[in-house]
PDB file of N, CA and C in Angstrom:
ATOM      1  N   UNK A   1      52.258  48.061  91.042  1.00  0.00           N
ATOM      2  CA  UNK A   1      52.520  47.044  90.037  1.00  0.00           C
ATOM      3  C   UNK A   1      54.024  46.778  90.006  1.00  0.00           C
ATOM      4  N   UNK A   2      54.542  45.679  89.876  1.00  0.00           N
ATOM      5  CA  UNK A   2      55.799  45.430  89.922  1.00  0.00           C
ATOM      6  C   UNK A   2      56.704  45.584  88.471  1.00  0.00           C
ATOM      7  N   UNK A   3      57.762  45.789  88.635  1.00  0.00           N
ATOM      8  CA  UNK A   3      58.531  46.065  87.356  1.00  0.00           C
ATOM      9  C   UNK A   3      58.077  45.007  86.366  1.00  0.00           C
ATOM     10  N   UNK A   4      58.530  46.168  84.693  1.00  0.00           N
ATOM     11  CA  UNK A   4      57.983  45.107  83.840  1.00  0.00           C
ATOM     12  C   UNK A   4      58.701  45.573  82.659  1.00  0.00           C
ATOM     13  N   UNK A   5      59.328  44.876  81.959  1.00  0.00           N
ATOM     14  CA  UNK A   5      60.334  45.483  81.232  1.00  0.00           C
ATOM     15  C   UNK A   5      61.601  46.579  81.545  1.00  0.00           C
ATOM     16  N   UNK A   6      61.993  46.092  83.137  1.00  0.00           N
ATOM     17  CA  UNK A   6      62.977  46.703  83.633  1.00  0.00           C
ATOM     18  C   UNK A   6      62.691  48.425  83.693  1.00  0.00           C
ATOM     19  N   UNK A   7      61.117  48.746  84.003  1.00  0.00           N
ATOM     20  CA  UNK A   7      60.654  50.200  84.054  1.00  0.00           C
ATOM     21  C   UNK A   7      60.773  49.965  85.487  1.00  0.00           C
ATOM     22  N   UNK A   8      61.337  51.559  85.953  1.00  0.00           N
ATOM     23  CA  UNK A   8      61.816  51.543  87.277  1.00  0.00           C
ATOM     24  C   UNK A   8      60.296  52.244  87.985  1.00  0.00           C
ATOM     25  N   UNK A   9      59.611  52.324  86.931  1.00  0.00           N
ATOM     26  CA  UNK A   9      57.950  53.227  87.447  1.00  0.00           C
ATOM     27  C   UNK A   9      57.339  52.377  86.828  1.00  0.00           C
ATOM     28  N   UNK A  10      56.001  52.140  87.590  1.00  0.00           N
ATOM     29  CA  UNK A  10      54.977  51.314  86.959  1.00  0.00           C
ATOM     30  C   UNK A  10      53.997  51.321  85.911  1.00  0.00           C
ATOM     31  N   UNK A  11      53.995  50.488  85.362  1.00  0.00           N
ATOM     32  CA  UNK A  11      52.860  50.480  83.867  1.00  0.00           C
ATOM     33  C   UNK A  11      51.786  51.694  83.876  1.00  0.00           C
ATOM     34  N   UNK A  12      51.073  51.359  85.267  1.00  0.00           N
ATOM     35  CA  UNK A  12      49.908  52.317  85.395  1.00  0.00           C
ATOM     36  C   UNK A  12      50.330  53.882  85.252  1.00  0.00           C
ATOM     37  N   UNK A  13      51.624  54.158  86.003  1.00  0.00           N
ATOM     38  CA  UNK A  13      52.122  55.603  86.378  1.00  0.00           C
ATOM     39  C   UNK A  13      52.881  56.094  85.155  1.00  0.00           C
ATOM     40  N   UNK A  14      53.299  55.115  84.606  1.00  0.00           N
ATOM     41  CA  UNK A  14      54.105  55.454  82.660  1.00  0.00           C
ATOM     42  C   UNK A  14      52.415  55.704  81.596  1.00  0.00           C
ATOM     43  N   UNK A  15      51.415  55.057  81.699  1.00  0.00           N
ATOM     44  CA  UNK A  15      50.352  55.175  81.429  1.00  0.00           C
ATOM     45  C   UNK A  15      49.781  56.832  81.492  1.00  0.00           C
ATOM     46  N   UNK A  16      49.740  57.143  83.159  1.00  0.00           N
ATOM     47  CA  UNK A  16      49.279  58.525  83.376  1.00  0.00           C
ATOM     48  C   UNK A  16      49.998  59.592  82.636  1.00  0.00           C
ATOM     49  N   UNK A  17      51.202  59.180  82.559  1.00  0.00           N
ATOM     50  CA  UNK A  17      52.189  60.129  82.050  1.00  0.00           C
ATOM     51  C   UNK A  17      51.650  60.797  80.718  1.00  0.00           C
ATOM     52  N   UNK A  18      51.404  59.656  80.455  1.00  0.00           N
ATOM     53  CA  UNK A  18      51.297  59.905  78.916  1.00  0.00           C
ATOM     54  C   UNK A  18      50.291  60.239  78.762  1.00  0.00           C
ATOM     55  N   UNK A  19      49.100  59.929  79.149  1.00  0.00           N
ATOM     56  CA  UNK A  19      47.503  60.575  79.212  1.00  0.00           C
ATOM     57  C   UNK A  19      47.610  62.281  79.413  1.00  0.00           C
ATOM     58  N   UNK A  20      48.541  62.314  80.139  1.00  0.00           N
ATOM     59  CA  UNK A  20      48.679  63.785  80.998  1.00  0.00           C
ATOM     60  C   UNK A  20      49.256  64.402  79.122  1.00  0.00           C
ATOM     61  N   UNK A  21      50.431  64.000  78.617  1.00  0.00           N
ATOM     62  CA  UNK A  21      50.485  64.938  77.150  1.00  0.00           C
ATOM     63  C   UNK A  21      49.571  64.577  76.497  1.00  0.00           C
ATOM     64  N   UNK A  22      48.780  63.577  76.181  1.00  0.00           N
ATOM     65  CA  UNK A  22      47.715  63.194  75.597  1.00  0.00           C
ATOM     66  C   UNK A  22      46.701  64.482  75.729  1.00  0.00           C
ATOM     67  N   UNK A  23      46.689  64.838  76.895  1.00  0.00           N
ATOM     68  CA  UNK A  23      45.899  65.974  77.425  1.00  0.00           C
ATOM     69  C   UNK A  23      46.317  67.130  77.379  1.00  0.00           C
ATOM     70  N   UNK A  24      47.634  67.784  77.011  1.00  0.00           N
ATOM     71  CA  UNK A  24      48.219  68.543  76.643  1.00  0.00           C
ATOM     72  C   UNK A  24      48.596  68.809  75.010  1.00  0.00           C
ATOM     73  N   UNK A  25      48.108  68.021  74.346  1.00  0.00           N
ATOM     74  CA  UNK A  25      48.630  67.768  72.598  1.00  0.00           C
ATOM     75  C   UNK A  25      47.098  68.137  72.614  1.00  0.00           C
ATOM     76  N   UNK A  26      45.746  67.976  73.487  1.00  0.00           N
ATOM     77  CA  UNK A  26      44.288  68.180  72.861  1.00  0.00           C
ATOM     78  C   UNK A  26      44.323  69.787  73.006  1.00  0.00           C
ATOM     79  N   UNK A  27      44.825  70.317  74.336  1.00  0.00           N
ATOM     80  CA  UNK A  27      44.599  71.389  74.805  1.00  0.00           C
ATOM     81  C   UNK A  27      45.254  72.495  73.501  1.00  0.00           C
ATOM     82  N   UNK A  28      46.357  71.880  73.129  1.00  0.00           N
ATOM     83  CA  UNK A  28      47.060  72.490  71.916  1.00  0.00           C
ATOM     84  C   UNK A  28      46.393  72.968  70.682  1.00  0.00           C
ATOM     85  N   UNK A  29      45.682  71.528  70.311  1.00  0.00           N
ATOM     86  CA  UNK A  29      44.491  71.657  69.049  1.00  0.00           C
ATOM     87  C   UNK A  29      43.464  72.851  69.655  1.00  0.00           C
ATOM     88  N   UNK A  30      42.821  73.026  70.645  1.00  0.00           N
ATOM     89  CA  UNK A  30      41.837  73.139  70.976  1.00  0.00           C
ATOM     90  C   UNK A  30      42.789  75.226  70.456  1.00  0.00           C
ATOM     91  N   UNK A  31      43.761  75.029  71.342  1.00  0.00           N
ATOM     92  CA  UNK A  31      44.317  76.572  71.388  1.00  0.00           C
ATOM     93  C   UNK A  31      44.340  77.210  69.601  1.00  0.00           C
ATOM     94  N   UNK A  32      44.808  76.034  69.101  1.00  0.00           N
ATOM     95  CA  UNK A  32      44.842  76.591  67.430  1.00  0.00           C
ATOM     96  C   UNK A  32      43.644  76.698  66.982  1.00  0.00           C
ATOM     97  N   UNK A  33      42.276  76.036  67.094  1.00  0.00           N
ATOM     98  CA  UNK A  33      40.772  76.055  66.672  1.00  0.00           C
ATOM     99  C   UNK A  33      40.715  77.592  67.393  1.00  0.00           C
ATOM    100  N   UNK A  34      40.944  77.944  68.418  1.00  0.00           N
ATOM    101  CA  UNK A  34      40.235  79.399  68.894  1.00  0.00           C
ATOM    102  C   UNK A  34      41.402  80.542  69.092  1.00  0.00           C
ATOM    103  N   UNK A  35      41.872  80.050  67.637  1.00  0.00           N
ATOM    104  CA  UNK A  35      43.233  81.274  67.085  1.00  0.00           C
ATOM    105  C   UNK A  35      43.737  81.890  68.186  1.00  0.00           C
ATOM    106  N   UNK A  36      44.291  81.150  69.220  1.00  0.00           N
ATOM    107  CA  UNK A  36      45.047  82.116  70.080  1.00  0.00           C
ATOM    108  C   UNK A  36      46.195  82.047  69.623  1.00  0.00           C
ATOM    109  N   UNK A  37      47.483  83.095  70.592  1.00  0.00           N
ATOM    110  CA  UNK A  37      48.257  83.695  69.945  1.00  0.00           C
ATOM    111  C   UNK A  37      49.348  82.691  69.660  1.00  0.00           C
ATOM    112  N   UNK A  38      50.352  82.985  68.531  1.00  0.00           N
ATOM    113  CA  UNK A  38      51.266  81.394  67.984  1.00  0.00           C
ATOM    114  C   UNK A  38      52.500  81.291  69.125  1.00  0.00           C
ATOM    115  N   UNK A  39      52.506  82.342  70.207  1.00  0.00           N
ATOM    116  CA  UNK A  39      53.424  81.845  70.216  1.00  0.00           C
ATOM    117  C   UNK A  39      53.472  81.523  71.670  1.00  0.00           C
ATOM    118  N   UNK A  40      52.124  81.578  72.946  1.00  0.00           N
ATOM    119  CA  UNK A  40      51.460  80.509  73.159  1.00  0.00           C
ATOM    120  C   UNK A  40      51.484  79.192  72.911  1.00  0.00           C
ATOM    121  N   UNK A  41      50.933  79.313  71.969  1.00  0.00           N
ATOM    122  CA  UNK A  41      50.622  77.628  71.579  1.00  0.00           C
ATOM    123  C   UNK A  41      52.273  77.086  70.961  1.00  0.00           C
ATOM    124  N   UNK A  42      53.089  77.740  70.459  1.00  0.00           N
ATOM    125  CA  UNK A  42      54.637  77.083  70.151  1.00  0.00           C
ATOM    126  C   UNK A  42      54.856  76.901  71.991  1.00  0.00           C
ATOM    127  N   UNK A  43      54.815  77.912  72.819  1.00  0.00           N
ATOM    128  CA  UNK A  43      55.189  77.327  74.249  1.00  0.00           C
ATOM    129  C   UNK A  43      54.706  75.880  74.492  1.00  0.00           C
ATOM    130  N   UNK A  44      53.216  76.028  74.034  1.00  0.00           N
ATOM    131  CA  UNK A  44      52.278  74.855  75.121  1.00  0.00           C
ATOM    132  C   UNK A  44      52.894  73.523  74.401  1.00  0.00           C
ATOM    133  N   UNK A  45      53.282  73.634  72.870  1.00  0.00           N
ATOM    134  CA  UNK A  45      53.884  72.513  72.248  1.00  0.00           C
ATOM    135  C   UNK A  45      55.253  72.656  73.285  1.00  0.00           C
ATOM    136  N   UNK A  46      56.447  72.955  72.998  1.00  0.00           N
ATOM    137  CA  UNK A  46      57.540  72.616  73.844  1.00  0.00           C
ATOM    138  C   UNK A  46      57.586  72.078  75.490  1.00  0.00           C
ATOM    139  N   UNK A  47      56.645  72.442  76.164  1.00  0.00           N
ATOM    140  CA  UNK A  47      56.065  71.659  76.979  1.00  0.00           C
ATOM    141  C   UNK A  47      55.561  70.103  77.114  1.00  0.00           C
ATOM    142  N   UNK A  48      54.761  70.163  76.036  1.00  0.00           N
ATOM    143  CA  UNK A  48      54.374  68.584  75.140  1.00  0.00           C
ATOM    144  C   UNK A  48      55.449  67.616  75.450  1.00  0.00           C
ATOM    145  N   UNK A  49      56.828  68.945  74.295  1.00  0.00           N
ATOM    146  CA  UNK A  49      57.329  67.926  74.088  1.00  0.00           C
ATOM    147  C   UNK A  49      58.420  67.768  75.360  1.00  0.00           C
ATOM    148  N   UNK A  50      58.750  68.398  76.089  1.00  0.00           N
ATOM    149  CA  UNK A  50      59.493  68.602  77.009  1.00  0.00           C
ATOM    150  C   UNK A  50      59.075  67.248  78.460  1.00  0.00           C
ATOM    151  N   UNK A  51      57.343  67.090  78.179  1.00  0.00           N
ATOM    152  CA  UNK A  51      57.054  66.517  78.781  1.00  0.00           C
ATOM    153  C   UNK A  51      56.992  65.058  78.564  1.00  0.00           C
ATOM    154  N   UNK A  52      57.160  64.659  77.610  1.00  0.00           N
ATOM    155  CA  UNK A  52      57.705  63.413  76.549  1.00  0.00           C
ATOM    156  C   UNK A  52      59.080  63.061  76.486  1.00  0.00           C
ATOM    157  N   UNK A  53      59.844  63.793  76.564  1.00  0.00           N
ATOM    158  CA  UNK A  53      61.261  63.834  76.601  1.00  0.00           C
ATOM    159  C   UNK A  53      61.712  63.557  78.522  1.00  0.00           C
ATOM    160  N   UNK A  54      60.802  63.864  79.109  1.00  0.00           N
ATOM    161  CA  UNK A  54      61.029  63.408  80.407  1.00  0.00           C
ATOM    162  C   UNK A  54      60.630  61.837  80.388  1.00  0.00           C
ATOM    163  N   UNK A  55      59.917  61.827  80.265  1.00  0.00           N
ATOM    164  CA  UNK A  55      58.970  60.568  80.299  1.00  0.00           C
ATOM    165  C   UNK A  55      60.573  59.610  79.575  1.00  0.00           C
ATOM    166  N   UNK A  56      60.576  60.277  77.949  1.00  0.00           N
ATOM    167  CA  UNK A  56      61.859  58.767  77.061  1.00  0.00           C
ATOM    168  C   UNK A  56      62.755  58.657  78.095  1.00  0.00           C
ATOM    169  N   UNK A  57      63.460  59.999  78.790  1.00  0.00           N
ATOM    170  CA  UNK A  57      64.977  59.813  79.715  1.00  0.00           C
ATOM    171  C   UNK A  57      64.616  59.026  80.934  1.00  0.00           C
ATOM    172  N   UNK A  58      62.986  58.714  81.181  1.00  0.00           N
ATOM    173  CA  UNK A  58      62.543  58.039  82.467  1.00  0.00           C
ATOM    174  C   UNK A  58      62.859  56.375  82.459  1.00  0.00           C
ATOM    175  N   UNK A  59      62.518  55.940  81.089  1.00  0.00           N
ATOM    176  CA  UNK A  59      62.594  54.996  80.595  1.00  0.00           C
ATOM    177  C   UNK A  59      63.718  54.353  80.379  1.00  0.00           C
ATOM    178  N   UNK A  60      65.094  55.285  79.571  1.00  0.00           N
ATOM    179  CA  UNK A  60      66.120  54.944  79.624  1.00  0.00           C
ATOM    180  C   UNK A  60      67.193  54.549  80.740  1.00  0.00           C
ATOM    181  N   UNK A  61      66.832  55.495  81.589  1.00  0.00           N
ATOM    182  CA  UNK A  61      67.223  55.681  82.812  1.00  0.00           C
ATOM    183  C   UNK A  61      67.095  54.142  83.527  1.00  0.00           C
ATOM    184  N   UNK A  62      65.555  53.747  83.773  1.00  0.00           N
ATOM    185  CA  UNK A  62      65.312  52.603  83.931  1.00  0.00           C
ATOM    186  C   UNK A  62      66.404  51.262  83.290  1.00  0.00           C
ATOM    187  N   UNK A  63      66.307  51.634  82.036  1.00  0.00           N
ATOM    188  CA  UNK A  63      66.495  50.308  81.102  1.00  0.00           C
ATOM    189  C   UNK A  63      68.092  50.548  81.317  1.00  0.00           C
ATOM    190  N   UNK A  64      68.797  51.796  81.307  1.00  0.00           N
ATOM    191  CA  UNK A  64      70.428  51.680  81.346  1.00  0.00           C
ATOM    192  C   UNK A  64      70.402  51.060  83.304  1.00  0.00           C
ATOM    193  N   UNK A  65      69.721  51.022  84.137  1.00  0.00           N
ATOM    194  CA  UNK A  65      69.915  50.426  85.579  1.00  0.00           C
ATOM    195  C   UNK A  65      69.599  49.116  85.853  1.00  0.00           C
ATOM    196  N   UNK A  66      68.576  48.669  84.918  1.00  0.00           N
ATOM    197  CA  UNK A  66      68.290  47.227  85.084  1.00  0.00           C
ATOM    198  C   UNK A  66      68.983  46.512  84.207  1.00  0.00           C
ATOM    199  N   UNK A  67      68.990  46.704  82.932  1.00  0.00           N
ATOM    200  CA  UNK A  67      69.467  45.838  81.858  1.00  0.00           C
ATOM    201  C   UNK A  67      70.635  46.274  81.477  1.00  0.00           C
ATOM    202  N   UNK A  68      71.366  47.190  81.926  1.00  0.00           N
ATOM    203  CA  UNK A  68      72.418  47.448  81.237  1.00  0.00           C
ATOM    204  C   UNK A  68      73.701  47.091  82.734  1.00  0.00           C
ATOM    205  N   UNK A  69      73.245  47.190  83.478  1.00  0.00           N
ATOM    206  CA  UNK A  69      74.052  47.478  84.867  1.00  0.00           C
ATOM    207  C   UNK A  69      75.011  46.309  85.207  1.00  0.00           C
ATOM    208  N   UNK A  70      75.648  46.725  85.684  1.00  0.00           N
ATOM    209  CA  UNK A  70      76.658  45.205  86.419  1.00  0.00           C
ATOM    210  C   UNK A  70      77.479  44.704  85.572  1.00  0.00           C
ATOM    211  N   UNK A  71      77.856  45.242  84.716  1.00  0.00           N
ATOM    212  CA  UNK A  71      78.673  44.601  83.098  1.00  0.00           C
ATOM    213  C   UNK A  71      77.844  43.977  82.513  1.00  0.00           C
ATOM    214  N   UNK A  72      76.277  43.521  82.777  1.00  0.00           N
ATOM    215  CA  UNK A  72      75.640  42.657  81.829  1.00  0.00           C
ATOM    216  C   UNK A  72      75.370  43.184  80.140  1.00  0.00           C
ATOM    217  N   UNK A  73      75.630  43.943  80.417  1.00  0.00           N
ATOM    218  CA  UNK A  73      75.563  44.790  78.348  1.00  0.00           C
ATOM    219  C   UNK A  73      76.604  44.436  77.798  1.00  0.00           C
ATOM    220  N   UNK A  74      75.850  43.930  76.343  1.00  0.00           N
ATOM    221  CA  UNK A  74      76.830  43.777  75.736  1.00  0.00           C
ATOM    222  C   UNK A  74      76.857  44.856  74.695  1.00  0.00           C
ATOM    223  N   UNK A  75      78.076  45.223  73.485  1.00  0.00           N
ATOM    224  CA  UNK A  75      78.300  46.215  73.174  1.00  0.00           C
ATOM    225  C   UNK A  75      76.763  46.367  71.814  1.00  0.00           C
ATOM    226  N   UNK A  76      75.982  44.970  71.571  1.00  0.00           N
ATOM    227  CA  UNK A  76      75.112  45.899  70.822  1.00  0.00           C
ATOM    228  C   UNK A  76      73.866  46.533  71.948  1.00  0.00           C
ATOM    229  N   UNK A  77      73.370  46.235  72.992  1.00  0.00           N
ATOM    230  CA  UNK A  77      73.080  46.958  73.487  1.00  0.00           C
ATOM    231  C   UNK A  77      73.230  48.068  73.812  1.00  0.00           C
ATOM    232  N   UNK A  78      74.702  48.399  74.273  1.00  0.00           N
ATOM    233  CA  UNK A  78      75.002  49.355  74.421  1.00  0.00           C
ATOM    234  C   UNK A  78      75.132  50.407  73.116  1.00  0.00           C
ATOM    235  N   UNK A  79      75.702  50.031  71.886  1.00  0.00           N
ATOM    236  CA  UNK A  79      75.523  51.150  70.955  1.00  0.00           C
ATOM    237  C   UNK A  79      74.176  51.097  70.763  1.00  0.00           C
ATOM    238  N   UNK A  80      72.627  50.136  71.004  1.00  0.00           N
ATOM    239  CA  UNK A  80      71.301  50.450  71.092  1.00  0.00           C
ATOM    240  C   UNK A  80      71.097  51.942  71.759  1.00  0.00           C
ATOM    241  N   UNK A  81      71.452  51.733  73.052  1.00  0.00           N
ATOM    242  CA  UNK A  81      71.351  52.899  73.981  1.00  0.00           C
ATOM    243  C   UNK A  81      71.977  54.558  73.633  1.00  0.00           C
ATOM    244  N   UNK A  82      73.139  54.269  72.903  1.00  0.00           N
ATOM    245  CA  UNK A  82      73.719  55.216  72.274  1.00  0.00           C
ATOM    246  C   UNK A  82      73.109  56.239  71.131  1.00  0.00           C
ATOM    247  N   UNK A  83      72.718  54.861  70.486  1.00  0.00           N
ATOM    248  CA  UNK A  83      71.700  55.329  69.225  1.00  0.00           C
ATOM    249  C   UNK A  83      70.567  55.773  69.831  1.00  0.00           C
ATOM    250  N   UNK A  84      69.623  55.510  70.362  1.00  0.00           N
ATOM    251  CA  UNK A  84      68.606  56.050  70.997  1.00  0.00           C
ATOM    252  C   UNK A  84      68.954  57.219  71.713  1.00  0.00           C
ATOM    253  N   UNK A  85      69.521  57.930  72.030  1.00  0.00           N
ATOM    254  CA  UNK A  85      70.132  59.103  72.769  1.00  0.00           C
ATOM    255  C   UNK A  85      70.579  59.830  71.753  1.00  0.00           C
ATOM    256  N   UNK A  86      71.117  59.581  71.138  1.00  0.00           N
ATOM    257  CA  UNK A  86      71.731  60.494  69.686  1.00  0.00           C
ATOM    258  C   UNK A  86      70.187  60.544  68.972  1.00  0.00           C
ATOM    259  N   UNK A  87      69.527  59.792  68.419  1.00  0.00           N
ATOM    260  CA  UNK A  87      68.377  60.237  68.034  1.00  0.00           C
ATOM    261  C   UNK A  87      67.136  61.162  68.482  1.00  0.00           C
ATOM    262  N   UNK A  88      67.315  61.340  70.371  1.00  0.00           N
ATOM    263  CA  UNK A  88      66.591  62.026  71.025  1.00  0.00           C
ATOM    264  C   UNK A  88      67.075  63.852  70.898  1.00  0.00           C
ATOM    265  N   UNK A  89      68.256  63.509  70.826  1.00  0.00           N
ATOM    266  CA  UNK A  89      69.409  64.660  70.804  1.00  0.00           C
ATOM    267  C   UNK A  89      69.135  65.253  69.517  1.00  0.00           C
ATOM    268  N   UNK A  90      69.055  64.649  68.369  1.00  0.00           N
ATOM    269  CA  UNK A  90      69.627  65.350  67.049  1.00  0.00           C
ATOM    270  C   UNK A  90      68.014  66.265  66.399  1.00  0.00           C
ATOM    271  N   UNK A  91      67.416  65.938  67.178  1.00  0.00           N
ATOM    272  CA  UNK A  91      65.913  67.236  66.780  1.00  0.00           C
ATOM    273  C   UNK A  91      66.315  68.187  67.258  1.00  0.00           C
TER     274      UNK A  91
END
């Protein structure tokens, strides 16, 4: 599939991504219903989220190479990008 919103990976493959923690956030529930141990399941979460946090920097990554590149940014974009990074950061 060809770029689409300046994603440097395709709809379908940003899609899987996310199915894949989708499938990892069930496996989580499933671990707390059959009381396994907490700190297990705190791993299998940081994973989650670790795996989500790849995925946002995948995106950005994208969006700071297409839309931001070549001097075409202007500075509210750019403090956009800023802010979004400081907000990923400050959890």
């Amino acid at each position: 599939m060809a770029e689409q919103r300046g994603y440097s990976v395709s709809k379908d493959d940003l899609l899987k991504r996310l199915r894949k923690v989708e499938g990892q956030v069930g496996g989580i529930g499933r671990m707390v219903e059959e009381d396994r141990y907490c700190i297990d399941v705190v791993t299998q979460i940081n994973a989650a989220r670790a795996a989500l946090d790849k995925i946002a920097l995948g995106l950005l990554d994208a969006h700071a190479r297409h839309c931001l590149s070549g001097g075409r940014a202007s500075k509210d974009q750019t403090d956009e990008l800023i802010s979004t990074v400081a907000r990923m950061l400050s959890r």
